[in-house]
Protein backbone atom coordinates (compact mmCIF):
# COMPACT_ATOMS: atom_id res chain seq x y z
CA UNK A 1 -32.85 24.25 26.93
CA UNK A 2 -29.69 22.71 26.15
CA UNK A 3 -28.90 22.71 22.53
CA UNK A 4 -27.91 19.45 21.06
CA UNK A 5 -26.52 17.54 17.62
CA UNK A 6 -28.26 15.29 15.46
CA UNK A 7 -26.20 12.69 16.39
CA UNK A 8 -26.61 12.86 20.60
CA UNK A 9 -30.51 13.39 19.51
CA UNK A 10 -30.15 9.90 18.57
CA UNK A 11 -28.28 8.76 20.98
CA UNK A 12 -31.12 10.05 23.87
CA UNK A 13 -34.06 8.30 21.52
CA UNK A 14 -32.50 4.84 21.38
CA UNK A 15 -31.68 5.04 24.85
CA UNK A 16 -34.85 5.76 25.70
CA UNK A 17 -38.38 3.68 25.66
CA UNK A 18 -42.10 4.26 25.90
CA UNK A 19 -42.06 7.84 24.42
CA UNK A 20 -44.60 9.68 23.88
CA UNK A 21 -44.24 12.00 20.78
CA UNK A 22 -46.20 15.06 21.14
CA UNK A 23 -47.19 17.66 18.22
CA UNK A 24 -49.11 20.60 18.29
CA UNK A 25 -53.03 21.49 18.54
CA UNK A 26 -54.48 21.64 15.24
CA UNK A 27 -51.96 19.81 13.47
CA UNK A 28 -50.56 20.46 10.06
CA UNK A 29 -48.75 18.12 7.47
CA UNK A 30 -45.59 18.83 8.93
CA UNK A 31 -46.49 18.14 12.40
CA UNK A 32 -48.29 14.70 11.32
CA UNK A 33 -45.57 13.52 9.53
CA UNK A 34 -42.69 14.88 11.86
CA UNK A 35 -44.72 12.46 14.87
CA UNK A 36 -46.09 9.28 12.64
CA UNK A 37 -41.78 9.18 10.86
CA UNK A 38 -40.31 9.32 14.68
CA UNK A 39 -42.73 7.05 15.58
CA UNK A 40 -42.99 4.31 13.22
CA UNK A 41 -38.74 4.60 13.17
CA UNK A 42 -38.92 4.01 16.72
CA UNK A 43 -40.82 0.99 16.76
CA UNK A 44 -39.02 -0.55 14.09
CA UNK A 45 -36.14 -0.11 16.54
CA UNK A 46 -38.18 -2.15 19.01
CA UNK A 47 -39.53 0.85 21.17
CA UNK A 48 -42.48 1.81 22.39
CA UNK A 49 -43.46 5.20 20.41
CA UNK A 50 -46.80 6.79 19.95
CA UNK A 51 -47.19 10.15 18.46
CA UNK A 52 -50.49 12.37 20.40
CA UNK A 53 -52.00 15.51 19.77
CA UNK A 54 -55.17 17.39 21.59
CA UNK A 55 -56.85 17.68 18.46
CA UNK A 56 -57.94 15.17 16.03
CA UNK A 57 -56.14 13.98 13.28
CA UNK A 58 -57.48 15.34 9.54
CA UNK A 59 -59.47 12.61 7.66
CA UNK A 60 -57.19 12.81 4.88
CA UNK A 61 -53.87 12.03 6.81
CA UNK A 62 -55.72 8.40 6.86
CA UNK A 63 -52.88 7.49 4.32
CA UNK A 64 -50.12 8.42 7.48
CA UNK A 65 -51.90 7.42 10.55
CA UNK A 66 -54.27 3.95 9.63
CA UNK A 67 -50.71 2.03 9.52
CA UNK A 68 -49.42 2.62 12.91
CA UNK A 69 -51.34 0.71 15.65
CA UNK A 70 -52.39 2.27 19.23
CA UNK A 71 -50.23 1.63 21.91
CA UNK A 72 -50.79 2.48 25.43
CA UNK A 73 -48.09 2.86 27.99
CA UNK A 74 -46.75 4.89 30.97
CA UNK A 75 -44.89 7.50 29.13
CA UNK A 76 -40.85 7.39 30.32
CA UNK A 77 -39.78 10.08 27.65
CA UNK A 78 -41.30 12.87 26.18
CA UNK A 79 -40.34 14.06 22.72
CA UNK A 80 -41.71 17.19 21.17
CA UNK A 81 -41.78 18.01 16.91
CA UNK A 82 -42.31 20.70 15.04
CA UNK A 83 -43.55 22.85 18.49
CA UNK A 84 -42.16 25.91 19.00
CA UNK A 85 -43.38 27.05 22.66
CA UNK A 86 -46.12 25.27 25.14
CA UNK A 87 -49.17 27.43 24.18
CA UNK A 88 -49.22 25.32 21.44
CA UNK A 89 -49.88 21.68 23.50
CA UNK A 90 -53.63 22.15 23.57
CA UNK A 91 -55.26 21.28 26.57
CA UNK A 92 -55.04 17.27 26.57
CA UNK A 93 -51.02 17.92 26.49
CA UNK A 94 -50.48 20.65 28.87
CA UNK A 95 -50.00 18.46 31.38
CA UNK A 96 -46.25 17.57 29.99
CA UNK A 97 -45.51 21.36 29.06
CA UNK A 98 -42.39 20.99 32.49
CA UNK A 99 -41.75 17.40 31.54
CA UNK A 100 -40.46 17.45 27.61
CA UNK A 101 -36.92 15.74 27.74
CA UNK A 102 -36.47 16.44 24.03
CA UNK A 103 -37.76 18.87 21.54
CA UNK A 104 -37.19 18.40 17.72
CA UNK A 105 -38.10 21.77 15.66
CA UNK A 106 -37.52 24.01 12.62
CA UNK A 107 -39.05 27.33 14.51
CA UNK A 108 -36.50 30.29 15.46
CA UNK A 109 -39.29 31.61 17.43
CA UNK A 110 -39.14 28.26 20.11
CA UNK A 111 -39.27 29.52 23.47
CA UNK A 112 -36.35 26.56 24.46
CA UNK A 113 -39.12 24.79 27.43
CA UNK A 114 -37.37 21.18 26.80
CA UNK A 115 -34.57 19.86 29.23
CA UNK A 116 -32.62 19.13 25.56
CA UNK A 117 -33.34 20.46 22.07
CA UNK A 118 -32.69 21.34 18.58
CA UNK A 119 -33.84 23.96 16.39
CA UNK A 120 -32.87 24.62 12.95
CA UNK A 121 -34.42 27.35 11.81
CA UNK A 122 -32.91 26.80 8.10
CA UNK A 123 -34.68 23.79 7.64
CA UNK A 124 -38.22 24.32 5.22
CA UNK A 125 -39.79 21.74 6.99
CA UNK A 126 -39.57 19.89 10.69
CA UNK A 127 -39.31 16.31 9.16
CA UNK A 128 -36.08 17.48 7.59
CA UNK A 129 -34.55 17.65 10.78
CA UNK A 130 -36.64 14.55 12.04
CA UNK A 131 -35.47 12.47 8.40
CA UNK A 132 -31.59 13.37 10.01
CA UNK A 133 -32.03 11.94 13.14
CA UNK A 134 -33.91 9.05 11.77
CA UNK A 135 -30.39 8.41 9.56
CA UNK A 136 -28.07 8.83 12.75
CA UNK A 137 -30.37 6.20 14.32
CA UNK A 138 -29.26 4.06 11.27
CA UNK A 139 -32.75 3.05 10.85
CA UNK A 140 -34.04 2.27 7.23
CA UNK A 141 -36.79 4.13 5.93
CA UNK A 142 -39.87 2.21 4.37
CA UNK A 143 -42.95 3.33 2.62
CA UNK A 144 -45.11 4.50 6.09
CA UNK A 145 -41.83 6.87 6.89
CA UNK A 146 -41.32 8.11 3.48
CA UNK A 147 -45.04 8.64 3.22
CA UNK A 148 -44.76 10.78 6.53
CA UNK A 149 -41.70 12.98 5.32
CA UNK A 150 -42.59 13.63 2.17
CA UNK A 151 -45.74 15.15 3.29
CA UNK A 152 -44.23 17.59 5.84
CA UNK A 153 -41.71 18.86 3.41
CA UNK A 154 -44.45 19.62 0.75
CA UNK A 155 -47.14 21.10 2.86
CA UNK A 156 -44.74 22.82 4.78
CA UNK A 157 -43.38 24.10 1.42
CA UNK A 158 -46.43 24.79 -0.28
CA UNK A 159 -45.40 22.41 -2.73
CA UNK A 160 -42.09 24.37 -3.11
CA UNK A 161 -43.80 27.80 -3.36
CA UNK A 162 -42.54 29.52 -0.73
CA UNK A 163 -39.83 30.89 0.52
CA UNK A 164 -38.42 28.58 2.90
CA UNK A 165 -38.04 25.44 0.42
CA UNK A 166 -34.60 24.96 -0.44
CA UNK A 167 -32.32 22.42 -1.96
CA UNK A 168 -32.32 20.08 1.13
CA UNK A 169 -36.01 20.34 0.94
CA UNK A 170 -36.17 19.42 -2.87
CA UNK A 171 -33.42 16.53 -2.69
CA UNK A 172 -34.66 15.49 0.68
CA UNK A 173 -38.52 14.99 -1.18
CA UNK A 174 -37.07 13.16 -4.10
CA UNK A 175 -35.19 10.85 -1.66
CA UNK A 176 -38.27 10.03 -0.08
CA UNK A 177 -39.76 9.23 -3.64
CA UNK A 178 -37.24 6.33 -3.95
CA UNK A 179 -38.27 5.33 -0.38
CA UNK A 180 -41.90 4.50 -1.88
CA UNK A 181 -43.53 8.19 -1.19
CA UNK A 182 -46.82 8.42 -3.05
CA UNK A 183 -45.84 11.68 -4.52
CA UNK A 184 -48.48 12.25 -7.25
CA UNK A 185 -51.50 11.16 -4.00
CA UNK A 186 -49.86 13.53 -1.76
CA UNK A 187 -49.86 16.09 -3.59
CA UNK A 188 -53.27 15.60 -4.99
CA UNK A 189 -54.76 14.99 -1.67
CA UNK A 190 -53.20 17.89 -0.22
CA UNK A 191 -53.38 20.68 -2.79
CA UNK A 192 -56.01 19.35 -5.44
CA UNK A 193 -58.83 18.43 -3.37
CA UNK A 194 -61.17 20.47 -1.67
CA UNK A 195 -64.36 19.67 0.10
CA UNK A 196 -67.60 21.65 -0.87
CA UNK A 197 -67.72 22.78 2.29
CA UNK A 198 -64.01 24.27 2.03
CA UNK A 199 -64.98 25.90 -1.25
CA UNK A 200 -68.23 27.48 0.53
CA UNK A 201 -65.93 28.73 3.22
CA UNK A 202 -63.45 30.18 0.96
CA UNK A 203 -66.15 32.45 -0.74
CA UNK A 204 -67.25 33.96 2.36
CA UNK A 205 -64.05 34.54 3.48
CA UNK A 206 -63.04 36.34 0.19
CA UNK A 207 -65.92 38.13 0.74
CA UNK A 208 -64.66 39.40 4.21
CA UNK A 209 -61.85 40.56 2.52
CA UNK A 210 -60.42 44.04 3.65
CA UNK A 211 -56.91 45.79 1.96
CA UNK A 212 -55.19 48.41 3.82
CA UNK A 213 -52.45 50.48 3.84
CA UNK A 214 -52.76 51.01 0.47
CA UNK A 215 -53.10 47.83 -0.71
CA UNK A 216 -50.09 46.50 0.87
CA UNK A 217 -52.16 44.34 3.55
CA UNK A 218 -55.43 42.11 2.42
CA UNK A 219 -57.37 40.74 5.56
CA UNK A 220 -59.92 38.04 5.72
CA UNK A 221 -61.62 36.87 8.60
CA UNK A 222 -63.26 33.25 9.36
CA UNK A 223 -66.01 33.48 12.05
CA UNK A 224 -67.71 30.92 13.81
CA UNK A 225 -70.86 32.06 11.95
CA UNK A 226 -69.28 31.09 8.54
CA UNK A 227 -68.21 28.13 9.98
CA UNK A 228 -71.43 27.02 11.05
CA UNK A 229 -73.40 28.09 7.95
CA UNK A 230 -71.02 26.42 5.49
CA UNK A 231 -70.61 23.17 7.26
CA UNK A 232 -67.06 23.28 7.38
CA UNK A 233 -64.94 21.45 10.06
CA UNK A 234 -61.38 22.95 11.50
CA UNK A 235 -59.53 20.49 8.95
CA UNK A 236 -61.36 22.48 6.29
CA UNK A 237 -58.94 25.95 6.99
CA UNK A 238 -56.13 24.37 6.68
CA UNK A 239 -54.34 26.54 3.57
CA UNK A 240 -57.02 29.52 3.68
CA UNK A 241 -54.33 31.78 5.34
CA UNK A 242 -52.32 31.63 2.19
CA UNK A 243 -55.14 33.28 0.00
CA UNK A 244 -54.77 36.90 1.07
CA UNK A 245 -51.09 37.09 0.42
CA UNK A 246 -51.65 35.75 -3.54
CA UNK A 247 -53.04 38.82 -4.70
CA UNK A 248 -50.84 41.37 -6.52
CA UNK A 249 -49.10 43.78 -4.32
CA UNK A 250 -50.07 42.55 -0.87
CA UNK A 251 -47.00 42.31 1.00
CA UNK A 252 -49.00 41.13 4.41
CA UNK A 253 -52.18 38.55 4.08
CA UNK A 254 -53.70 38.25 7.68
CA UNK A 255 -56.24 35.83 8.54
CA UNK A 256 -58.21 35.99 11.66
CA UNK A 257 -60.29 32.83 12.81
CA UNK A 258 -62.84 33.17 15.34
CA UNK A 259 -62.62 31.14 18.23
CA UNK A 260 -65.17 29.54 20.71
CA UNK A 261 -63.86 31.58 23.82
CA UNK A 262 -63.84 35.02 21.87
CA UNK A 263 -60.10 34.75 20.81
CA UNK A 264 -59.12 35.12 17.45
CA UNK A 265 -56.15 32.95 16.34
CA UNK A 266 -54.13 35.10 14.04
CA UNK A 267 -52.17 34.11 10.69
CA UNK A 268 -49.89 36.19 8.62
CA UNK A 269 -48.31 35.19 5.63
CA UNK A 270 -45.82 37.76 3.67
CA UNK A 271 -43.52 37.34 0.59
CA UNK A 272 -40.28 37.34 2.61
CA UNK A 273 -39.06 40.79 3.02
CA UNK A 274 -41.37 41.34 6.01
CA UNK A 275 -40.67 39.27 8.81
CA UNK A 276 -44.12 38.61 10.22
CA UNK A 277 -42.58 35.89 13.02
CA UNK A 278 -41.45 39.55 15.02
CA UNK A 279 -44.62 40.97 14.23
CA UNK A 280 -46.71 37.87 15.88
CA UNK A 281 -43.93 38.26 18.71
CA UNK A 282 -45.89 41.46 19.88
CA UNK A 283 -49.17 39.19 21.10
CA UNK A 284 -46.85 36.08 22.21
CA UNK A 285 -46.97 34.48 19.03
CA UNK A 286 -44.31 33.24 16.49
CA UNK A 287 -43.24 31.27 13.82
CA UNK A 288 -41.33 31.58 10.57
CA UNK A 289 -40.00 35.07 8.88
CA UNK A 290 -42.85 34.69 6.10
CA UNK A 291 -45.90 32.47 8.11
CA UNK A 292 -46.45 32.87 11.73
CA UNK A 293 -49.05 33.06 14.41
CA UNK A 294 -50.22 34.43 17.58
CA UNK A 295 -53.00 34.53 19.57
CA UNK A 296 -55.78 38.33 20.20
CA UNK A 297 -58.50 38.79 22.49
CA UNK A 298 -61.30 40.73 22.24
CA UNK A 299 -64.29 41.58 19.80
CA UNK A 300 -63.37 41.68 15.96
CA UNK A 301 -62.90 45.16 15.78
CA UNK A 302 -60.66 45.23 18.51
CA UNK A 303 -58.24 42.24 17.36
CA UNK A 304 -58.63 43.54 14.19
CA UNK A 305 -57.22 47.06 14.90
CA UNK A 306 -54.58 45.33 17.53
CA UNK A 307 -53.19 43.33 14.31
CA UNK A 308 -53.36 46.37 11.41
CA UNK A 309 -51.31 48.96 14.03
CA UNK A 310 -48.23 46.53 14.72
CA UNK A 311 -48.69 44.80 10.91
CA UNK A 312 -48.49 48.27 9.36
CA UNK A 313 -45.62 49.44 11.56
CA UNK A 314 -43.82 46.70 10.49
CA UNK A 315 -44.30 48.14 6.36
């Protein structure tokens, strides 16, 4: 992948017509927003833009996605956000995983499949980088865009808890306030509300919860069984990986979630000083030095001693 600036990122997008702006399988804030901001910039530019995903959108990104109409077209350009390496497209995408002319992304861990790209990894969210190249389009941002940023940047963030939020992120939120962003719904919708069913979920997986290493790891684990029995849908997970790494004087949280083909899709959160975006490396995975990802085969004993070994070598 060829790296490129803001500025000739631009340049390509408003060159370029019916794109089709792809983000990840099981989408997160940041992803949503990073797609519905290019897009709805894009067609106020008078281009054909429509941001897909394999999976479907949350219920409660209603306030991001009900304003920008369908639009069907032969795709000309392909645009990637907030997607570090293929793996990620999901099925319904995979067929553009050796077609992506441009990739837009905040992960150190990207594997560089586009033809052109950029990847700042100092960036606490993906529509930081997307909110630049929406300003070297010269493109004005209304209320649907500001909506969209401001939402990446706070979930992304966790609401400014975590590590990675820093004073672009804060300034770059505010910003978006002026543009019209329904701060105070955001971050009610997104941090303040939980579904019955989430709240079931979250009890059994806090009562899957394993430490190790003396404490220094906690573990959870989300079967399909818990799924089932509490009635909760993927949306509902969304967050739960953060849980294990709250409690005093865990240094790793891991959270392994049960998949339909007997893979279990791996999250690690840590406080900073442990850079679990190498350990995920060791199963193909990635990410960020304090939340990444990866992907283990096998029966839950097995994935789970496959994750402990390399998590605890990394202590």
């Amino acid at each position: 992948m060829k790296t490129v600036t803001i500025e000739e990122c631009a340049e390509y997008l408003l060159k370029a017509d019916n794109i089709l702006i792809l983000m990840h399988k099981s989408p997160d804030g940041d992803a949503i927003g990073c797609g519905y901001a290019l897009a709805y910039a894009l067609r106020s530019a008078g281009k054909k833009a429509m941001p897909v995903c394999t999976d479907a959108i949350p219920a409660k990104y209603a306030y991001i996605t009900d304003g920008l109409e369908e639009q069907t077209f032969e795709p000309a350009y392909i645009v990637t956000v907030d997607l570090a390496d293929t793996q990620l497209f999901g099925d319904k995408l995979i067929p553009y995983k050796d077609k992506v002319n441009l990739c837009i992304d905040h992960h150190g861990s990207n594997t560089g499949y586009a033809q052109y790209g950029i990847v700042d990894a100092t960036a606490g969210a993906c529509t930081q980088v997307i909110k630049k190249v929406i300003n070297a389009m010269n493109i004005a941002i209304d209320k649907n865009i500001a909506n969209a940023i401001f939402t990446g940047i706070v979930t992304d963030t966790g609401c400014f808890k975590y590590s990675n939020a820093s004073a672009e992120s804060y300034v770059m939120a505010a910003e978006m306030i002026g543009y019209g962003a329904e701060s105070f719904m955001i971050n009610r919708l997104m941090f303040d509300t939980k579904s019955r069913q989430r709240l079931e979920l979250e009890r059994m997986a806090l009562d899957s919860m394993k430490f190790c290493y003396d404490g220094q790891i906690a573990m959870i684990f989300i079967t399909r069984e818990m799924m089932e029995q509490s009635g909760a849908e993927d949306s509902d997970t969304e967050g739960i990986a953060g849980m294990p790494r709250q409690i005093e004087g865990v240094k790793i949280g891991i959270t392994l979630k049960e998949k339909e083909d007997g893979v279990f899709k791996i999250s690690m959160r840590s406080s900073g000083n442990i850079d679990v975006s190498a350990v995920c490396a060791k199963f193909g995975g990635g990410g960020h030095k304090a939340a990444a990802g990866c992907s283990v085969k096998g029966t839950p004993e097995e994935a789970e001693k496959a994750v402990l070994t390399v998590a605890g070598a990394a202590l």
